[in-house]
C-alpha atoms as a PDB file:
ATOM      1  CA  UNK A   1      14.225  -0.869   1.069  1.00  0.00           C
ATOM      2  CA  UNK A   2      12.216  -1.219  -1.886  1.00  0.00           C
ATOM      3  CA  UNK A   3       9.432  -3.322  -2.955  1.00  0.00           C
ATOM      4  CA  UNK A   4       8.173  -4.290  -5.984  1.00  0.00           C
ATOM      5  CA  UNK A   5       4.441  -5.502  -6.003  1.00  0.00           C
ATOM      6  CA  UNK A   6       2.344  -6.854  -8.830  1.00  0.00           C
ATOM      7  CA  UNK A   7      -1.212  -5.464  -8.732  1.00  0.00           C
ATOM      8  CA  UNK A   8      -3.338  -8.445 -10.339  1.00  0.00           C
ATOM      9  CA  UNK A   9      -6.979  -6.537 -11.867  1.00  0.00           C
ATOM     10  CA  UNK A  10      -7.424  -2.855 -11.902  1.00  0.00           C
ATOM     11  CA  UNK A  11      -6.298  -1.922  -8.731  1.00  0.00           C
ATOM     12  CA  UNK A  12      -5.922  -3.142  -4.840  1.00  0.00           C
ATOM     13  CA  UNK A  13      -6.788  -1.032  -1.660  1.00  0.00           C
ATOM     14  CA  UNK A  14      -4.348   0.098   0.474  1.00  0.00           C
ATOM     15  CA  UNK A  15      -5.683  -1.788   3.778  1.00  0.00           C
ATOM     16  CA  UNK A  16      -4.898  -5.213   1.323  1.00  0.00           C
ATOM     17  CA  UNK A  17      -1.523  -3.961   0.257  1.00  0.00           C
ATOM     18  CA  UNK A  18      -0.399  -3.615   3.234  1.00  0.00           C
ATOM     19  CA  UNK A  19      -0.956  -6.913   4.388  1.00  0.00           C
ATOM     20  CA  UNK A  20       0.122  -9.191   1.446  1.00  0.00           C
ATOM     21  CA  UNK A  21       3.418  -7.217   1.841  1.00  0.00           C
ATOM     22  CA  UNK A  22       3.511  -8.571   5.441  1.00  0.00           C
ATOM     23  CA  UNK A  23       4.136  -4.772   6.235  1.00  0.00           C
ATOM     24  CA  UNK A  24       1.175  -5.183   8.462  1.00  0.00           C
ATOM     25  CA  UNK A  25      -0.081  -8.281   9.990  1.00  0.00           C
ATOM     26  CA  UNK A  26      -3.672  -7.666  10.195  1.00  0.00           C
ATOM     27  CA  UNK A  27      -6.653  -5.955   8.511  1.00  0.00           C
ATOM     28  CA  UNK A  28      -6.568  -3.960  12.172  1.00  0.00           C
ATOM     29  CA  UNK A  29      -2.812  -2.953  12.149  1.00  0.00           C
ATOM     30  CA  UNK A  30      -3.197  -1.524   8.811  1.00  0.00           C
ATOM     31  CA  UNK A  31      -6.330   0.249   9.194  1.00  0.00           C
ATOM     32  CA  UNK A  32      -4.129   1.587  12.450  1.00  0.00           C
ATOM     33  CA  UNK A  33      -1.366   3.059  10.102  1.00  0.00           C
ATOM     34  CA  UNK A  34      -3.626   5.227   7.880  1.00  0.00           C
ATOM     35  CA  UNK A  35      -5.123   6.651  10.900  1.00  0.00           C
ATOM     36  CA  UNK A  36      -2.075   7.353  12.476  1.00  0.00           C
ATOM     37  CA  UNK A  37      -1.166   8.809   9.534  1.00  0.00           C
ATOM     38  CA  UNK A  38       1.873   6.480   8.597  1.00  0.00           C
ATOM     39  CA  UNK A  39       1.127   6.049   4.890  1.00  0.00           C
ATOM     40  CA  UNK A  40       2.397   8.196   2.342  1.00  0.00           C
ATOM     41  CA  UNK A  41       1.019   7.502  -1.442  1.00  0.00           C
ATOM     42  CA  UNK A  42       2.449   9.311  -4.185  1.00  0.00           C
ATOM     43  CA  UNK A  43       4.278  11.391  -0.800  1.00  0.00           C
ATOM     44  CA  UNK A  44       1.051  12.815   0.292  1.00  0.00           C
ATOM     45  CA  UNK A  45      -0.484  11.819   3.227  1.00  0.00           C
ATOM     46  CA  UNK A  46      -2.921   8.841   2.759  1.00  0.00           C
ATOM     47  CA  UNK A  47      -6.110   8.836   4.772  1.00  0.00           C
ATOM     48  CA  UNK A  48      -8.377   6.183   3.664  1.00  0.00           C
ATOM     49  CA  UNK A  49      -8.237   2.711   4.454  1.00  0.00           C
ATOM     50  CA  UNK A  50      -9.454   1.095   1.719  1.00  0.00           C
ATOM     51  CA  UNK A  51      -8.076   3.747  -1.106  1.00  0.00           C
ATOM     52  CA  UNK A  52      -7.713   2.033  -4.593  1.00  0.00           C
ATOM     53  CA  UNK A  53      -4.144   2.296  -5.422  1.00  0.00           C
ATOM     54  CA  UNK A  54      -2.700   1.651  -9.232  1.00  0.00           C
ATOM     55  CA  UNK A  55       0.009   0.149 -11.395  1.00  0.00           C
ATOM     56  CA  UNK A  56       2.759   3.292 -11.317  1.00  0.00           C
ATOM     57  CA  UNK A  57       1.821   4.787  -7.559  1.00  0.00           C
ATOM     58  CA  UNK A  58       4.081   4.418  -4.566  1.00  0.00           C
ATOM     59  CA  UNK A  59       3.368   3.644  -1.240  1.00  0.00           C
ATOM     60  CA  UNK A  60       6.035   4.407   1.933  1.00  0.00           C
ATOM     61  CA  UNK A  61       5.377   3.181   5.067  1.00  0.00           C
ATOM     62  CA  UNK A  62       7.502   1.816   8.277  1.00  0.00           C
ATOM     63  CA  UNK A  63      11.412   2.868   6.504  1.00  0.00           C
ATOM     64  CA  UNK A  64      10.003   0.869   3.183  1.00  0.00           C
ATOM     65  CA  UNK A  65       8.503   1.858  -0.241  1.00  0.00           C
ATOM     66  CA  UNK A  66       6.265   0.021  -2.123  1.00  0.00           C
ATOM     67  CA  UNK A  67       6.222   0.183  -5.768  1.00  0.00           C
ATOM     68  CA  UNK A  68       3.217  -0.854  -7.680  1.00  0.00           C
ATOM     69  CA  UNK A  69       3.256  -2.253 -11.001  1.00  0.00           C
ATOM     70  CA  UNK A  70       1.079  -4.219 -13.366  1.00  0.00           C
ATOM     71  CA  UNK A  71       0.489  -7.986 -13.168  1.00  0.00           C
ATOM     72  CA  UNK A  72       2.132  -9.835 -15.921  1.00  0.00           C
ATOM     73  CA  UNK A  73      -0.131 -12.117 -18.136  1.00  0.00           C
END
């Protein structure tokens, strides 16, 4: 499945992306992901936590993909 997500500012980290799309239910769960190397930006391998992702990346993780576009207004 896909999912559309509105970054609001310049960017979000991936630790708070993954919880506001309920994809993980804690700060601890997601930080768990990227270490187990479970999160795929752009299809590479993501290994920081807290990496600022942008309007126009993608994000896969647990069978879902995240796509991230601007904030309207």
């Amino acid at each position: 499945m896909t999912i559309s997500f509105a970054v609001r500012g310049e960017y979000i980290q991936l630790d708070q992306l993954l919880k506001a799309t309920g994809l993980a239910g804690t700060g601890g769960e997601a930080h768990a992901a990227v270490e187990g190397q479970r999160v795929r930006v752009d299809g590479r391998v993501e290994l920081r936590k807290r990496a600022k992702l942008r309007p126009g990346q993608t994000v896969a993780f647990a069978n879902e993909t995240i796509v991230l576009v601007a904030a309207q207004g």
